[in-house]
N, C-alpha and C. Protein backbone atom coordinates (compact mmCIF):
# COMPACT_ATOMS: atom_id res chain seq x y z
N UNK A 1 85.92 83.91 6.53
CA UNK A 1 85.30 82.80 7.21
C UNK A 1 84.20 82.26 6.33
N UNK A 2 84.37 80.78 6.40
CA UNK A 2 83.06 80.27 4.99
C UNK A 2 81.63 80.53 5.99
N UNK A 3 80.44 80.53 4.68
CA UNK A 3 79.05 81.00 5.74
C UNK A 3 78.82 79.58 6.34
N UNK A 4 79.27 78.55 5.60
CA UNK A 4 78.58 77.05 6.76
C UNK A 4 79.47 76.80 7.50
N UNK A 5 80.17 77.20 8.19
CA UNK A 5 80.57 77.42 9.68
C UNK A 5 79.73 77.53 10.51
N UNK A 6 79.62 76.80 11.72
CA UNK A 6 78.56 77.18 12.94
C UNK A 6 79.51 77.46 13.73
N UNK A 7 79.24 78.86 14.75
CA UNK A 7 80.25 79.05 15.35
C UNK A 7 79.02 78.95 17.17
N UNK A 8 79.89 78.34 17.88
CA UNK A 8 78.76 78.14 19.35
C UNK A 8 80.03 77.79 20.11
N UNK A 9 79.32 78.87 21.57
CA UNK A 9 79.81 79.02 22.83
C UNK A 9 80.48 77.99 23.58
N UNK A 10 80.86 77.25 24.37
CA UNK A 10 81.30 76.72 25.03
C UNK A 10 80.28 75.64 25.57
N UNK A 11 79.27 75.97 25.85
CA UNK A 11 78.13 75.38 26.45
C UNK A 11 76.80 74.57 25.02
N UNK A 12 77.33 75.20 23.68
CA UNK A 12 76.48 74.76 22.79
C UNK A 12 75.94 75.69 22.25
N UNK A 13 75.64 76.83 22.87
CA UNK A 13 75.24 78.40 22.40
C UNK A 13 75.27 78.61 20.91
N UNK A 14 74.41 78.84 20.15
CA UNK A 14 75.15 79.60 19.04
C UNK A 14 75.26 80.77 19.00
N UNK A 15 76.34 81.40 17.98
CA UNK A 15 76.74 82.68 18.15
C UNK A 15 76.70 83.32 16.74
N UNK A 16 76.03 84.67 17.14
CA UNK A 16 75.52 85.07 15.77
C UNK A 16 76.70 86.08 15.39
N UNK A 17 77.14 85.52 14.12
CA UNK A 17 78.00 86.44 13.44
C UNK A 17 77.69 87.79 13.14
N UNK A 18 78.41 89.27 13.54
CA UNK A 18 78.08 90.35 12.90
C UNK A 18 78.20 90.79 11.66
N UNK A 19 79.83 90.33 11.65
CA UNK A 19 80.36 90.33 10.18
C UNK A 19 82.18 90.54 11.28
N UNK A 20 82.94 91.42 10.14
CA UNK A 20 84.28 91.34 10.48
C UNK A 20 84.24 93.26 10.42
N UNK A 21 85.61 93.14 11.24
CA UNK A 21 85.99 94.70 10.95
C UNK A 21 87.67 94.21 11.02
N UNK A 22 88.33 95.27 10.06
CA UNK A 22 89.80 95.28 10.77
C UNK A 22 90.23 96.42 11.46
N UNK A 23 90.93 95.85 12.42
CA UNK A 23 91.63 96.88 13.46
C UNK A 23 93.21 96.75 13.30
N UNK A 24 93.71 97.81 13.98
CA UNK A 24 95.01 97.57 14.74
C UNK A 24 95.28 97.04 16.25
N UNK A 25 95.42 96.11 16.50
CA UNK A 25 96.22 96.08 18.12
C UNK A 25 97.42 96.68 18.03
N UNK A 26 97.25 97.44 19.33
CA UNK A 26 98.65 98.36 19.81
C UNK A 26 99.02 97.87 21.05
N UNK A 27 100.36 96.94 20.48
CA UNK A 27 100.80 96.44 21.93
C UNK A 27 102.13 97.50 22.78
N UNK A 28 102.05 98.37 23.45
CA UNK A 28 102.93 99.14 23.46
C UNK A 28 103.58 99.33 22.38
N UNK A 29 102.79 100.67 21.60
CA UNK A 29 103.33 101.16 19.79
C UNK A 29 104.19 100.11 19.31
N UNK A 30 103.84 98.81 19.29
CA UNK A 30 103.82 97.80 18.42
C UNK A 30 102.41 97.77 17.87
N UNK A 31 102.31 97.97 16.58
CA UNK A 31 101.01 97.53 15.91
C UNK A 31 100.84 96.07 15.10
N UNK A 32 100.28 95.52 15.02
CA UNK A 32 99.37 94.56 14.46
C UNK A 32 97.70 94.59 13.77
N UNK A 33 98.16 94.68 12.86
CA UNK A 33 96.81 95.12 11.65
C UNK A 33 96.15 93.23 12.26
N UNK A 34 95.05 93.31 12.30
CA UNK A 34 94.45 92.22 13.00
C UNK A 34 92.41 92.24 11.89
N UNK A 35 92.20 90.94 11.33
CA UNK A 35 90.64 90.87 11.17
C UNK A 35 89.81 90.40 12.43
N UNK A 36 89.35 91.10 12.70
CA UNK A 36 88.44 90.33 14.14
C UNK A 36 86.87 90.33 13.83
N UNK A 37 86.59 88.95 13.86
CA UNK A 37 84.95 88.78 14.06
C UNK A 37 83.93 89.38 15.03
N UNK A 38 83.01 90.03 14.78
CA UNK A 38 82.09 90.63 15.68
C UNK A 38 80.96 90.11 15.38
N UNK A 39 80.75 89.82 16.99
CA UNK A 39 79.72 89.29 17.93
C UNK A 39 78.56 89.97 18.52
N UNK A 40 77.33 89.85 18.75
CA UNK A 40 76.33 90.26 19.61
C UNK A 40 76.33 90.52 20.54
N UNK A 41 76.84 89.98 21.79
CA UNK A 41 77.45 89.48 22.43
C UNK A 41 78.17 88.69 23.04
N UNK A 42 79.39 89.47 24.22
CA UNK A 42 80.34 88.39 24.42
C UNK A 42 80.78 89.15 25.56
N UNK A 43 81.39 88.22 26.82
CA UNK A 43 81.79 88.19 27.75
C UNK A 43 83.34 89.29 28.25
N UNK A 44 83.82 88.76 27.09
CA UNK A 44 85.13 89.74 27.10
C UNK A 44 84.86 91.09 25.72
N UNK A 45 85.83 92.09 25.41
CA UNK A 45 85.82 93.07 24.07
C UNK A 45 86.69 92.54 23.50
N UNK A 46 87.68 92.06 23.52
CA UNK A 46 88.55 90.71 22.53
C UNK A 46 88.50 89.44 23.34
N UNK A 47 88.89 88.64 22.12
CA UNK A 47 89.54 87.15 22.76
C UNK A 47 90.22 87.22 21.40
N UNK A 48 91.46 86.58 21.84
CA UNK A 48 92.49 86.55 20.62
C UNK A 48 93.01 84.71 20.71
N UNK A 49 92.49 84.38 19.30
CA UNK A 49 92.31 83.05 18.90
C UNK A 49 93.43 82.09 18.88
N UNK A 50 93.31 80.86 18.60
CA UNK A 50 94.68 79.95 18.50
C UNK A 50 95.10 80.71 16.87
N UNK A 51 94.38 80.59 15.82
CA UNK A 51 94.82 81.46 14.72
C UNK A 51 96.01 82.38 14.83
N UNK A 52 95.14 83.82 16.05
CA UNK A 52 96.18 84.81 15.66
C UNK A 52 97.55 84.35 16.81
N UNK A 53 97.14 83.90 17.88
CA UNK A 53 98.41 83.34 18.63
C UNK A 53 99.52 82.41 17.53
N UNK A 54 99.23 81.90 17.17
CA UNK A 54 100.06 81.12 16.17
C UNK A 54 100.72 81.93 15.03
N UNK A 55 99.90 82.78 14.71
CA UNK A 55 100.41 84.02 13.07
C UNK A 55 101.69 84.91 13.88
N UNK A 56 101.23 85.41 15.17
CA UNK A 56 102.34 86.19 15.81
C UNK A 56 102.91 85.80 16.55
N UNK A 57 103.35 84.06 16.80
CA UNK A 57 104.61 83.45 17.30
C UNK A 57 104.24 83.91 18.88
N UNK A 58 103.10 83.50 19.03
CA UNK A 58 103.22 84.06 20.57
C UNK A 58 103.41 83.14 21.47
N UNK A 59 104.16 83.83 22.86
CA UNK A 59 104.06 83.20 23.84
C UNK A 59 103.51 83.33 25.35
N UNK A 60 102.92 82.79 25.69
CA UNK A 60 102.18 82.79 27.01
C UNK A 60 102.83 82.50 28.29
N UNK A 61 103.41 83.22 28.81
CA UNK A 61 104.77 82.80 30.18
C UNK A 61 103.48 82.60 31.68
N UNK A 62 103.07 82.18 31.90
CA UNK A 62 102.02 82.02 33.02
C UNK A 62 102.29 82.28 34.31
N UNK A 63 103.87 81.83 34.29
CA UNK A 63 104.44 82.17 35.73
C UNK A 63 105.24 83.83 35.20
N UNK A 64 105.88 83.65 34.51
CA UNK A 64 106.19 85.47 34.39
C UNK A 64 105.00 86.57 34.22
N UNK A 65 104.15 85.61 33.78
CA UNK A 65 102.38 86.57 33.71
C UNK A 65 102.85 87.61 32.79
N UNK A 66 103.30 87.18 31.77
CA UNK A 66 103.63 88.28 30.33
C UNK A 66 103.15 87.30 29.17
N UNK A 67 102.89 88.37 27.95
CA UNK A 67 102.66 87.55 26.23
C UNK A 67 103.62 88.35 25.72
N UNK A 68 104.56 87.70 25.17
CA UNK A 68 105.12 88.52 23.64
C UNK A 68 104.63 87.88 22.84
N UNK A 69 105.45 88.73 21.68
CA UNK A 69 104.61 88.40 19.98
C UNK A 69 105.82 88.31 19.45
N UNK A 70 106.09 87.91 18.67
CA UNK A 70 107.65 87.41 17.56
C UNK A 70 108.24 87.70 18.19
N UNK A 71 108.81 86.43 19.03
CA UNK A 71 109.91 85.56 19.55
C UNK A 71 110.56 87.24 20.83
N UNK A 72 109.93 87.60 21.21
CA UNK A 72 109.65 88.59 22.28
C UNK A 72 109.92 90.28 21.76
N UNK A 73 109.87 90.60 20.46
CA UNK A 73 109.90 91.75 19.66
C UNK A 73 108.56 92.85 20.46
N UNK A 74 108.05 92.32 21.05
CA UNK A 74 106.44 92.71 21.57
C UNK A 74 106.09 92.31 22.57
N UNK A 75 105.68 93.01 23.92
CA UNK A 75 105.08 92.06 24.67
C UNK A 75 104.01 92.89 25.95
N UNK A 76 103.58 92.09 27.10
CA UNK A 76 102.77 92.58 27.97
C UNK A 76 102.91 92.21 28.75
N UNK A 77 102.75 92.66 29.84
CA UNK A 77 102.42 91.95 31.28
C UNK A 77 100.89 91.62 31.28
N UNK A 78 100.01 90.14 31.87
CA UNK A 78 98.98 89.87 32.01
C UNK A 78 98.58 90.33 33.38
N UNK A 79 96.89 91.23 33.25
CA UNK A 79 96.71 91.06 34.37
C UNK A 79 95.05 90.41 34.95
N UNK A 80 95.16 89.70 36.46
CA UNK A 80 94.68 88.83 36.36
C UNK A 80 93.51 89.94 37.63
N UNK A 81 93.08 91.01 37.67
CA UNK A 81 92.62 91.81 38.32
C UNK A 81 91.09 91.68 38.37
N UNK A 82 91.00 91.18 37.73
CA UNK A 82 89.17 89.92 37.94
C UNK A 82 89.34 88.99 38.14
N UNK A 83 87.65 88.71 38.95
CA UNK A 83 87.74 87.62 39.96
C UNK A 83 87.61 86.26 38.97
N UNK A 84 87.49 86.45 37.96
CA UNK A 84 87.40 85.83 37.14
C UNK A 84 89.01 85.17 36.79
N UNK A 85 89.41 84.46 37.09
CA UNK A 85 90.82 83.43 36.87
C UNK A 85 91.06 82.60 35.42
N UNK A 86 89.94 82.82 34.69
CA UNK A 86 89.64 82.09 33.36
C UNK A 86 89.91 82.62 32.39
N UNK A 87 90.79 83.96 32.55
CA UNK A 87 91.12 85.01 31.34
C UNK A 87 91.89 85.54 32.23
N UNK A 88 92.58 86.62 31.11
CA UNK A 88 93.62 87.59 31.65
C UNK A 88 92.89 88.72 30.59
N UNK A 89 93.44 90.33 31.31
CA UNK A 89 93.15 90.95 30.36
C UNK A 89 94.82 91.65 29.77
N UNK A 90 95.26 92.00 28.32
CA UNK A 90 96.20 92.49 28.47
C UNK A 90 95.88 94.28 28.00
């Protein structure tokens, strides 16, 4: 990520970069080696970006309330178990 990037919240917030770490996501022993930016704080422990949605062909079924990842090689059921309706967690 270049350093003159401003990265800010939804509301205008700015958000202070930690730096990066890489992980694995394990979508049911499907792995995905993943770089994720860390934050100070944040509302959710991931949010997964238009970036990586796009790199792993994903799809978002809203009414089946599932994500796969390459073309359905991978996938989840979403659940919507907070009162919160503005996210899913998988």
């Amino acid at each position: 990520m270049s350093k003159n990037k401003r990265l800010c919240t939804a509301d205008g917030k700015p958000m202070h970069l930690l730096g990066t770490v890489n992980l694995t996501l394990d979508i049911h022993d499907f792995e995905i080696p993943v770089i994720f930016l860390r934050f100070i704080t944040l509302q959710f422990n991931v949010i997964l970006g238009v970036q990586f949605l796009t790199q792993t062909k994903a799809n978002i079924d809203m009414e089946g309330q599932t994500l796969t990842f390459y073309n359905d090689l991978a996938g989840t059921n979403l659940s919507d178990d907070r009162s919160d309706f503005n996210s899913a967690q998988i």
